[in-house]
Protein backbone atom coordinates (compact mmCIF):
# COMPACT_ATOMS: atom_id res chain seq x y z
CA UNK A 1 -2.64 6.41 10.80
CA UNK A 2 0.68 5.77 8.79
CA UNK A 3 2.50 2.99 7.53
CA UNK A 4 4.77 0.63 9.50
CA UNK A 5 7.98 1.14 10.31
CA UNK A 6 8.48 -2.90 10.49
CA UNK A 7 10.12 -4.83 8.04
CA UNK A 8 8.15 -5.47 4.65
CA UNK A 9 10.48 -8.21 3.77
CA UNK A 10 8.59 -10.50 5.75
CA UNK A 11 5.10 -13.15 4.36
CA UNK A 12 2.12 -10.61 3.43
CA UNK A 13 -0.80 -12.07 5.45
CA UNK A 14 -3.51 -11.48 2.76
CA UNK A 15 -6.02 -12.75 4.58
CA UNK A 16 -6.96 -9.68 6.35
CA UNK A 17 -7.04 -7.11 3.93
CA UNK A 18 -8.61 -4.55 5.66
CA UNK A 19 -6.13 -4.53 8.57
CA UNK A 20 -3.33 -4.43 5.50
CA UNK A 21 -5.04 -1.27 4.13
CA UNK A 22 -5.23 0.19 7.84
CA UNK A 23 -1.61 -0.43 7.76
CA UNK A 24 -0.38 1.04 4.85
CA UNK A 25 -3.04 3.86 4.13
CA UNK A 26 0.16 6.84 4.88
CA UNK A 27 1.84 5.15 2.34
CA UNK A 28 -1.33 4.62 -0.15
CA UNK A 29 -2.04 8.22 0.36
CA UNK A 30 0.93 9.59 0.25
CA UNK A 31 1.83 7.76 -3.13
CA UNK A 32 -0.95 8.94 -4.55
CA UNK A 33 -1.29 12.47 -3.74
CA UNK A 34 2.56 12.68 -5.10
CA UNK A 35 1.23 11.00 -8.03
CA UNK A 36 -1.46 12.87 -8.45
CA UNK A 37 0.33 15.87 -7.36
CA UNK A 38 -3.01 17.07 -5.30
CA UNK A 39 -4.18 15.73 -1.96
CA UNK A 40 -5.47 12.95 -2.14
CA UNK A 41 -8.39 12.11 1.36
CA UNK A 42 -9.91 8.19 1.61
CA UNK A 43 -13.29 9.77 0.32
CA UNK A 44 -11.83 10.24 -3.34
CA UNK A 45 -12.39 8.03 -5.72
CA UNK A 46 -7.82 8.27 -6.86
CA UNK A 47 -8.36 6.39 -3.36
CA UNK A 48 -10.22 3.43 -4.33
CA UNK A 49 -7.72 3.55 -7.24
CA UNK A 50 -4.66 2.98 -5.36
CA UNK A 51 -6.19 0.90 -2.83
CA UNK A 52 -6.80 -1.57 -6.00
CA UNK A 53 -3.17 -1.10 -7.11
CA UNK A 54 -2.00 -1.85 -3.54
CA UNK A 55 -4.06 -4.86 -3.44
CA UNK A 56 -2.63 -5.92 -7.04
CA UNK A 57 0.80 -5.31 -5.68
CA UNK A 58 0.20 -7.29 -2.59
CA UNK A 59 -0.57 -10.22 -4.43
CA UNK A 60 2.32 -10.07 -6.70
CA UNK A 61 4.79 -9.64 -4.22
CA UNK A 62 7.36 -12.34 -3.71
CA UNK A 63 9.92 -10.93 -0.39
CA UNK A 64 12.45 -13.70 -2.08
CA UNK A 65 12.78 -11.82 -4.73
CA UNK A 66 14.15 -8.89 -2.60
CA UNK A 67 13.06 -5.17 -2.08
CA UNK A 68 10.46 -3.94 0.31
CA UNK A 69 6.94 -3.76 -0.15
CA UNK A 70 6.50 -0.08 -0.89
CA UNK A 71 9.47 -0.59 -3.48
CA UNK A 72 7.12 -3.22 -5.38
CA UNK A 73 3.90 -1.40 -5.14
């Protein structure tokens, strides 16, 4: 599973969070094994952790104000 390759400029449907999270879990991952500078798997808990910044992101992300998705978050 990675992220999308669409456009992130367009209305988050937050909804359906889980299908959000399936959607972006490369990016989740990714972010926060380079943050973490370690792997990071969906089983640790620096998972949950970013999962609940993505979320937090998600919900403060206005596209009118520009810049993609994975730039806000």
């Amino acid at each position: 599973m990675g992220y999308s390759m669409m456009s992130d400029k367009r209305k988050l449907d937050l909804s359906n969070p889980d299908a959000l999270f399936e959607e972006y879990e490369g990016f989740i991952r990714r972010t926060a094994s380079l943050t973490l500078r370690r792997i990071v798997s969906i089983h640790d808990d620096a998972y949950s952790i970013a999962l609940s910044a993505f979320w937090e992101a998600c919900n403060s992300y206005d596209p009118a104000r520009g810049g993609s998705l994975k730039t806000h978050a």
